[in-house]
Each structure stands twice: as C-alpha cells, then as structure tokens.
PDB file of N, CA and C in Angstrom:
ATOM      1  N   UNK A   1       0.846  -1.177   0.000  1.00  0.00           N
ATOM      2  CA  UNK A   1       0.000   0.000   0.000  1.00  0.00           C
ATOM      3  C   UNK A   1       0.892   1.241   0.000  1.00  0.00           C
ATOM      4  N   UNK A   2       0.630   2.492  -1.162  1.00  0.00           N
ATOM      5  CA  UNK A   2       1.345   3.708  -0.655  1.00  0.00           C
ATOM      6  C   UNK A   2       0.340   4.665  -0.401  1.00  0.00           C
ATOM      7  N   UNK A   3       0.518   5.211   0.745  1.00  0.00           N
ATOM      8  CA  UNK A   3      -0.095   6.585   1.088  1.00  0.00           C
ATOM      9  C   UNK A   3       0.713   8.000   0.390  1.00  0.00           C
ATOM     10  N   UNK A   4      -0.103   8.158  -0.015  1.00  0.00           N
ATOM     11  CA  UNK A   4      -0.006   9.511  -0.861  1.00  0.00           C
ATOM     12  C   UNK A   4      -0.072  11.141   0.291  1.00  0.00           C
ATOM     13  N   UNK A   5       0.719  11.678   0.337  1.00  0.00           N
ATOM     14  CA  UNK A   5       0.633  12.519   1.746  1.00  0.00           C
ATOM     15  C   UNK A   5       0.612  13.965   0.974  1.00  0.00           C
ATOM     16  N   UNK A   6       0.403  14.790   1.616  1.00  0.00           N
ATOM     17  CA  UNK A   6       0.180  16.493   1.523  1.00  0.00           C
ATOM     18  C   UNK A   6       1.850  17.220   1.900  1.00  0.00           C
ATOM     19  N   UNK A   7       2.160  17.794   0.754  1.00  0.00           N
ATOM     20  CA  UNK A   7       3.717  18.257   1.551  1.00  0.00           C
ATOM     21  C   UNK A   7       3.435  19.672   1.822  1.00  0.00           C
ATOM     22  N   UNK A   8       1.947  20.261   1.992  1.00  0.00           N
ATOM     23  CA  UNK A   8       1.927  21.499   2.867  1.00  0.00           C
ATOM     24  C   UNK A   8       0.462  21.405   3.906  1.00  0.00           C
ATOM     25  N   UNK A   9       0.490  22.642   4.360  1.00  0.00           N
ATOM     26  CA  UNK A   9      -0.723  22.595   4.887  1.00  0.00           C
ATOM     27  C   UNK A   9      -1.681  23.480   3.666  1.00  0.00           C
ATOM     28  N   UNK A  10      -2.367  23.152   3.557  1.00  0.00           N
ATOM     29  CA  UNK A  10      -3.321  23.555   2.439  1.00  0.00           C
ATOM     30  C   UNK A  10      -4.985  23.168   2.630  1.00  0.00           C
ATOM     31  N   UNK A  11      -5.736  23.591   1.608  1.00  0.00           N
ATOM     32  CA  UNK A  11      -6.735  23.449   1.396  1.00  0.00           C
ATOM     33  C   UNK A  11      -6.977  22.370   0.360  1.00  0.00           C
ATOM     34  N   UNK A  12      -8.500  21.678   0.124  1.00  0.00           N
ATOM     35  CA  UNK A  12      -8.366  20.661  -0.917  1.00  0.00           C
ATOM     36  C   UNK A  12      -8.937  21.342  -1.849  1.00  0.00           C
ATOM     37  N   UNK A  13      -8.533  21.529  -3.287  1.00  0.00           N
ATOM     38  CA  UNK A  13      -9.041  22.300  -4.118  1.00  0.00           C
ATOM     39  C   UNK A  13     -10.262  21.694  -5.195  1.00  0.00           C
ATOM     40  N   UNK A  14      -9.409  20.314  -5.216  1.00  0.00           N
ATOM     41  CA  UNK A  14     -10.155  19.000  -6.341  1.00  0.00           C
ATOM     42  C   UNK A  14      -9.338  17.478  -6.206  1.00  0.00           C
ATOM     43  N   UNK A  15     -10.646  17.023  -6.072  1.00  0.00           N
ATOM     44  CA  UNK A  15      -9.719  15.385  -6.070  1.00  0.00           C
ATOM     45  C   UNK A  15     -10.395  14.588  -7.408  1.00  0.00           C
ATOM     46  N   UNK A  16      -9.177  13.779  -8.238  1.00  0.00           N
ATOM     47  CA  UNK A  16      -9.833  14.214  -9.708  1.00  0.00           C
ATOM     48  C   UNK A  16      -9.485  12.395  -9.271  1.00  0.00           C
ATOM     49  N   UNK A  17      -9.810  11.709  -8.642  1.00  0.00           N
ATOM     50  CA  UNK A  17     -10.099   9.877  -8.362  1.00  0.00           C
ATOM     51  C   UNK A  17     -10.770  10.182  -8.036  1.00  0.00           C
ATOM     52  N   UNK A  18     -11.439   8.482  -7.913  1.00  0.00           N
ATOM     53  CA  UNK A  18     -12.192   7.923  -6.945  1.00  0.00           C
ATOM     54  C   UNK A  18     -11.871   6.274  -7.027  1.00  0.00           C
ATOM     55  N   UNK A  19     -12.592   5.845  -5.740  1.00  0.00           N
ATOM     56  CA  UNK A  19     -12.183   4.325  -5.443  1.00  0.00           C
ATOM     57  C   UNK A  19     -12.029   3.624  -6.402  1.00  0.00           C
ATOM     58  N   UNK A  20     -10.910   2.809  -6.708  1.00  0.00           N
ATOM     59  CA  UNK A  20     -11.478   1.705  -7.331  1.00  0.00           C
ATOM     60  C   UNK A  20     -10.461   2.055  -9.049  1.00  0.00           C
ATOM     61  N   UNK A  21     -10.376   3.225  -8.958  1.00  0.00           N
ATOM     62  CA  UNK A  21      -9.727   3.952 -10.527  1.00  0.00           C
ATOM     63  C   UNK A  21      -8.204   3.424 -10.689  1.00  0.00           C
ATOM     64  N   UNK A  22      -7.682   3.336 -11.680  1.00  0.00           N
ATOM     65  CA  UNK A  22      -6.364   2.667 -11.778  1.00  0.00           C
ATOM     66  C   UNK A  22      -5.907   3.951 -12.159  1.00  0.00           C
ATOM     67  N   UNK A  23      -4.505   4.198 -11.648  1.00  0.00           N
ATOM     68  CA  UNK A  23      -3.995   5.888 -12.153  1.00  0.00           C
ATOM     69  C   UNK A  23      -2.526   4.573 -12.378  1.00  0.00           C
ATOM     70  N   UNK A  24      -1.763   5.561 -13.148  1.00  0.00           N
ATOM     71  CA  UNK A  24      -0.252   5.220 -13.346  1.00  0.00           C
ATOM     72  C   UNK A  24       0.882   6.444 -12.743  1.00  0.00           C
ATOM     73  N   UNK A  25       1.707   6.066 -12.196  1.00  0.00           N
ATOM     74  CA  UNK A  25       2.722   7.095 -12.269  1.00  0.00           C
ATOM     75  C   UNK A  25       2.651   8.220 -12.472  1.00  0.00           C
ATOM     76  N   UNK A  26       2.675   9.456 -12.044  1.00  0.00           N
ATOM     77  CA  UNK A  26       2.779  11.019 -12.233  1.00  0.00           C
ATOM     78  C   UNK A  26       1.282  11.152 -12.607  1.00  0.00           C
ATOM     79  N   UNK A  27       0.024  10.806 -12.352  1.00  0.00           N
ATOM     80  CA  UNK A  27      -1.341  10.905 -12.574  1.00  0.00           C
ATOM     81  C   UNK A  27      -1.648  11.487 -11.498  1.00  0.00           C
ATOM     82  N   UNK A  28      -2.124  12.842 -12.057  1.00  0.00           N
ATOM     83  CA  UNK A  28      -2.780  13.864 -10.839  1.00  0.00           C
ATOM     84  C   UNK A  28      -3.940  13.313 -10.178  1.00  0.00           C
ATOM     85  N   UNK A  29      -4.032  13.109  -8.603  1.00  0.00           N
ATOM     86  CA  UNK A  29      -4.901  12.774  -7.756  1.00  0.00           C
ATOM     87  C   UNK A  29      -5.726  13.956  -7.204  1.00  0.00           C
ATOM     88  N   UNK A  30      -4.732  15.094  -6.788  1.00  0.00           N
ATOM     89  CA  UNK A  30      -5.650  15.617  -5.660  1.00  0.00           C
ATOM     90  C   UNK A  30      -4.559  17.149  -6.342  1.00  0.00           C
ATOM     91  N   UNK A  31      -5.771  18.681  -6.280  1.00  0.00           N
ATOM     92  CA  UNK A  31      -5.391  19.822  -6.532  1.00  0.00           C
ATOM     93  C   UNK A  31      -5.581  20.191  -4.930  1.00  0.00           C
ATOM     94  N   UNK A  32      -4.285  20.833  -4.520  1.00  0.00           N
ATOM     95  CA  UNK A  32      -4.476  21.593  -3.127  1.00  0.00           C
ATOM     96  C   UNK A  32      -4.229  23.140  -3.296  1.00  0.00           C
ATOM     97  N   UNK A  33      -4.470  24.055  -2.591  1.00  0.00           N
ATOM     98  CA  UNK A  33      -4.572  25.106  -3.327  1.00  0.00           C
ATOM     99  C   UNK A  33      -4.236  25.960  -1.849  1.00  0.00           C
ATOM    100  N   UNK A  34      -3.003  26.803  -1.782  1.00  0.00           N
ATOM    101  CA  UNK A  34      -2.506  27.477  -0.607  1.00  0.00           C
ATOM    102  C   UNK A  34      -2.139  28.731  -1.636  1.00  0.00           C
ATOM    103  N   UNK A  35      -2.825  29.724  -0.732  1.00  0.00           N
ATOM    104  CA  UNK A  35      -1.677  31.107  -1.067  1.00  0.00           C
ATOM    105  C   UNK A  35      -2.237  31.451  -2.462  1.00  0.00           C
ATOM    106  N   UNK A  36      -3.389  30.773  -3.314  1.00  0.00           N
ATOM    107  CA  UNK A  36      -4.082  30.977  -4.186  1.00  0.00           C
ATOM    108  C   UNK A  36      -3.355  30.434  -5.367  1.00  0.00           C
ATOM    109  N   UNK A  37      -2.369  29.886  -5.318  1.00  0.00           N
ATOM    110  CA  UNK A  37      -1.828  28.547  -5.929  1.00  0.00           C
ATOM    111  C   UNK A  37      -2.272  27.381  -5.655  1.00  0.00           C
ATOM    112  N   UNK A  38      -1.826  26.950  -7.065  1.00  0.00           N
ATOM    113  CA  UNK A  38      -2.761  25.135  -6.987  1.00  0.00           C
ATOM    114  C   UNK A  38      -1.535  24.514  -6.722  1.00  0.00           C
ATOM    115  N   UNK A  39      -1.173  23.511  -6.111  1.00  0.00           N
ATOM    116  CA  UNK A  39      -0.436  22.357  -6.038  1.00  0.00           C
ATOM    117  C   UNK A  39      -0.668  21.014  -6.371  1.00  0.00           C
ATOM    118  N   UNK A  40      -0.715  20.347  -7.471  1.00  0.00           N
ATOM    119  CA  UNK A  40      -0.888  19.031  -7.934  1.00  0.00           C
ATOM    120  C   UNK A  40      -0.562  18.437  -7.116  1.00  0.00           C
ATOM    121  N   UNK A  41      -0.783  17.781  -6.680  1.00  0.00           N
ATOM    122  CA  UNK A  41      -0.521  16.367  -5.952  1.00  0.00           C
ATOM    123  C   UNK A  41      -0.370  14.892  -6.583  1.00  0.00           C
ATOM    124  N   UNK A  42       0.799  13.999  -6.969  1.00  0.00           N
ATOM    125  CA  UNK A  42       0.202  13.608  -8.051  1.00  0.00           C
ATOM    126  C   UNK A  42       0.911  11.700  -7.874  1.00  0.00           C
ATOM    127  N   UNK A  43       0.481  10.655  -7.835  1.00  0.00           N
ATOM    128  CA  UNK A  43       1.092   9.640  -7.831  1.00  0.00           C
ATOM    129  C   UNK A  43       2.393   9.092  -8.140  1.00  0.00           C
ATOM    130  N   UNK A  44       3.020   8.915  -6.968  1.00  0.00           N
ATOM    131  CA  UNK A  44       4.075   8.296  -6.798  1.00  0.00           C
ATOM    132  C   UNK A  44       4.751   7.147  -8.127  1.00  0.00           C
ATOM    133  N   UNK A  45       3.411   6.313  -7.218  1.00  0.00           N
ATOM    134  CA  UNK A  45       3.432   5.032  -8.127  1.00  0.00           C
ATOM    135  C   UNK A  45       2.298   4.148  -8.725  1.00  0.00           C
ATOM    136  N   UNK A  46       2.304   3.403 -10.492  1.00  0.00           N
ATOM    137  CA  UNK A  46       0.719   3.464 -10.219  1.00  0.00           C
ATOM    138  C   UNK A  46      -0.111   1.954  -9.901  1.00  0.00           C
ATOM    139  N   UNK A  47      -0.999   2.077  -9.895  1.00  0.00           N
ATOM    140  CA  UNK A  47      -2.018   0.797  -9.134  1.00  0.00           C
ATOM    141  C   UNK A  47      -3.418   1.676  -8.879  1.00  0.00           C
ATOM    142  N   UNK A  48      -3.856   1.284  -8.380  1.00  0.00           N
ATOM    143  CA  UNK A  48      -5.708   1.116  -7.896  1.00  0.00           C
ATOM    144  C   UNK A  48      -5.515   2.045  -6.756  1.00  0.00           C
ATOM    145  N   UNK A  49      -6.645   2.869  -6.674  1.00  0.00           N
ATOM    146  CA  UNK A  49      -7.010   4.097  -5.863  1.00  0.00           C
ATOM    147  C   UNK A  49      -8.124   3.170  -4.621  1.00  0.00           C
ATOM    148  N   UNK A  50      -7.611   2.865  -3.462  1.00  0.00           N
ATOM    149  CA  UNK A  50      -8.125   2.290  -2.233  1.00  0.00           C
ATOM    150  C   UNK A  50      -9.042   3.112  -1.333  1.00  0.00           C
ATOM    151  N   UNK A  51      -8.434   4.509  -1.518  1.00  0.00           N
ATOM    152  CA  UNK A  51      -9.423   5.053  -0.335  1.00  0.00           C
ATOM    153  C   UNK A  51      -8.782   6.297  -0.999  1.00  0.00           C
ATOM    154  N   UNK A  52      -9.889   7.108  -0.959  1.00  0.00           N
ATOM    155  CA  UNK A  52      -9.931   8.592  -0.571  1.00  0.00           C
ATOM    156  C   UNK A  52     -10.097   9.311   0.198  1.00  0.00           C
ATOM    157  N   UNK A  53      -8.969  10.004   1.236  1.00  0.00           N
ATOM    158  CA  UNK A  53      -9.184  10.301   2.970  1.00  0.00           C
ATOM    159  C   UNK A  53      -9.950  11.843   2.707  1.00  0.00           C
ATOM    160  N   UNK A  54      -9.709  12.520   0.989  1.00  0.00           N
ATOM    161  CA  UNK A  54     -10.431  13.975   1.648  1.00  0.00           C
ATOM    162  C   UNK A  54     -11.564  14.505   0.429  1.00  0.00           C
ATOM    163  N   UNK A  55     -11.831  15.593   0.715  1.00  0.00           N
ATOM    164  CA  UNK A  55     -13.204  15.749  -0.168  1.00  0.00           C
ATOM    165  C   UNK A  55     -12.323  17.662  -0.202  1.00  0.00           C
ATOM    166  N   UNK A  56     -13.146  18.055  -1.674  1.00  0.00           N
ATOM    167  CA  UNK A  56     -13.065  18.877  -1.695  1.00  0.00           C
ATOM    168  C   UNK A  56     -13.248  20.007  -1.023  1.00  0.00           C
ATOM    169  N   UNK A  57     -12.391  21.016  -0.540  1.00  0.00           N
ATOM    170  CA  UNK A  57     -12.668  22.369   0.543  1.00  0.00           C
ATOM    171  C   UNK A  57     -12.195  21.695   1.960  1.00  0.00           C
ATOM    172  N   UNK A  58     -11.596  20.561   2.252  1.00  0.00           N
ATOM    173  CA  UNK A  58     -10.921  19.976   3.061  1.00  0.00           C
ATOM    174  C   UNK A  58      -9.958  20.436   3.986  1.00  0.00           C
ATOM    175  N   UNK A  59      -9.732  21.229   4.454  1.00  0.00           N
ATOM    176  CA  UNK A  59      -8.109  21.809   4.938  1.00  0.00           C
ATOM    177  C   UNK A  59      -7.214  20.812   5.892  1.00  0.00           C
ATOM    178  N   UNK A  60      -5.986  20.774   5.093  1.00  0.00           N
ATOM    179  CA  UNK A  60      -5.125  19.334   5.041  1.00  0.00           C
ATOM    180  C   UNK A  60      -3.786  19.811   5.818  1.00  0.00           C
ATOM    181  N   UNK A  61      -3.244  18.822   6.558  1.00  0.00           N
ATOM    182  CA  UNK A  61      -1.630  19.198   7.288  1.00  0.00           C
ATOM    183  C   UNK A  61      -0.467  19.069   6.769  1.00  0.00           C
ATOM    184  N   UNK A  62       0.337  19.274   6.648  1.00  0.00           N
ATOM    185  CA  UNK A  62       1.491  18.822   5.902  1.00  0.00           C
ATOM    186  C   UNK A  62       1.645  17.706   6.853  1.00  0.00           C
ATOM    187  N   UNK A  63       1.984  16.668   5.204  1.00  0.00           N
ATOM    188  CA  UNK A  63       1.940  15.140   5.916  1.00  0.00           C
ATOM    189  C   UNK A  63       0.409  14.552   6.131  1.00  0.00           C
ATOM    190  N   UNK A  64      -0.398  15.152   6.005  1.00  0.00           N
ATOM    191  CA  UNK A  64      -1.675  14.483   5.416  1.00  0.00           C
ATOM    192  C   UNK A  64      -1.690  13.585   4.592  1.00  0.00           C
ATOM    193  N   UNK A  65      -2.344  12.142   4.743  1.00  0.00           N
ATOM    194  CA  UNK A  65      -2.451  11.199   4.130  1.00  0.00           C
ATOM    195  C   UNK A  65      -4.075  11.660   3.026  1.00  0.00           C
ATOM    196  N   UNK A  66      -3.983  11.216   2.198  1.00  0.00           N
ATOM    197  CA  UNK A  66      -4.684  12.336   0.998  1.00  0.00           C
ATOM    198  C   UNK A  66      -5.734  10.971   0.476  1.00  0.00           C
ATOM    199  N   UNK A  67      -4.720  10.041  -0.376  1.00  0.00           N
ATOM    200  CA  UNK A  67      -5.343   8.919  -0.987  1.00  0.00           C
ATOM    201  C   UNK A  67      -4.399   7.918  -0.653  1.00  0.00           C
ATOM    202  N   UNK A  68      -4.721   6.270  -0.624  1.00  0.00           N
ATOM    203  CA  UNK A  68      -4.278   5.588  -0.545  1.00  0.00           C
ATOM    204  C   UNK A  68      -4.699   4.324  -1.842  1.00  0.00           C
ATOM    205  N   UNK A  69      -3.241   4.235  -2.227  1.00  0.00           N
ATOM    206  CA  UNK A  69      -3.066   3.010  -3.516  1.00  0.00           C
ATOM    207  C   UNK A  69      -3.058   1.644  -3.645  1.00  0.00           C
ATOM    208  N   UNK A  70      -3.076   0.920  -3.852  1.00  0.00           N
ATOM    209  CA  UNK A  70      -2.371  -0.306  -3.819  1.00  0.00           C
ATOM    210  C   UNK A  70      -2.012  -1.262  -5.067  1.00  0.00           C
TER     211      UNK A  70
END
C-alpha cells in the first residue's frame, strides 16, 4: 500500500479519483490550493485508488495522508 501525503498545509481544491480507478505514475490525484496557488498532488506510483481520505474544501496538514493506492 502507498499513502499519498500532503507536503503542505493547504486546502483541498479537487480530487480528480475515486475508489477503485487505476492511475499510473505522475497521474494527478488531488489539486491543493494554498496562497491561491494550486499544487498538484500527483502519484508516486501506479495501481488502484483504495481510499480517498479527503473531499473537496478539506483543509489538510502537511503530511496528510490524501489517498491511498495499492
């Protein structure tokens, strides 16, 4: 399993998965949006989208677990 984490504290802008979706490598998951910049958030590595921990307008920690893969 990889957890996909938040490397700021931010807001959730758009989460462009959902369960169950196969993403590959560098496939944008989740738009976070600080300071009125967007920050992609975007897969590590790819496989199947397990869980989605946030919903849009979310406000997230750095180090927030976001989505989880497997």
């Amino acid at each position: 399993m990889t957890e996909v984490r938040a490397d700021i504290t931010a807001s959730v802008w758009k989460v462009n998965v959902e369960v169950g979706q196969q993403v590959a490598a560098n496939d944008e998951l989740v738009i976070l949006e600080s300071m009125k910049m967007e920050i992609p958030v975007v897969a590590p590595v790819g496989g199947t989208v397990s869980a989605v921990l946030v919903a849009a307008e979310d406000q997230v920690a750095e180090g927030s677990v976001l989505v989880t893969l497997t």
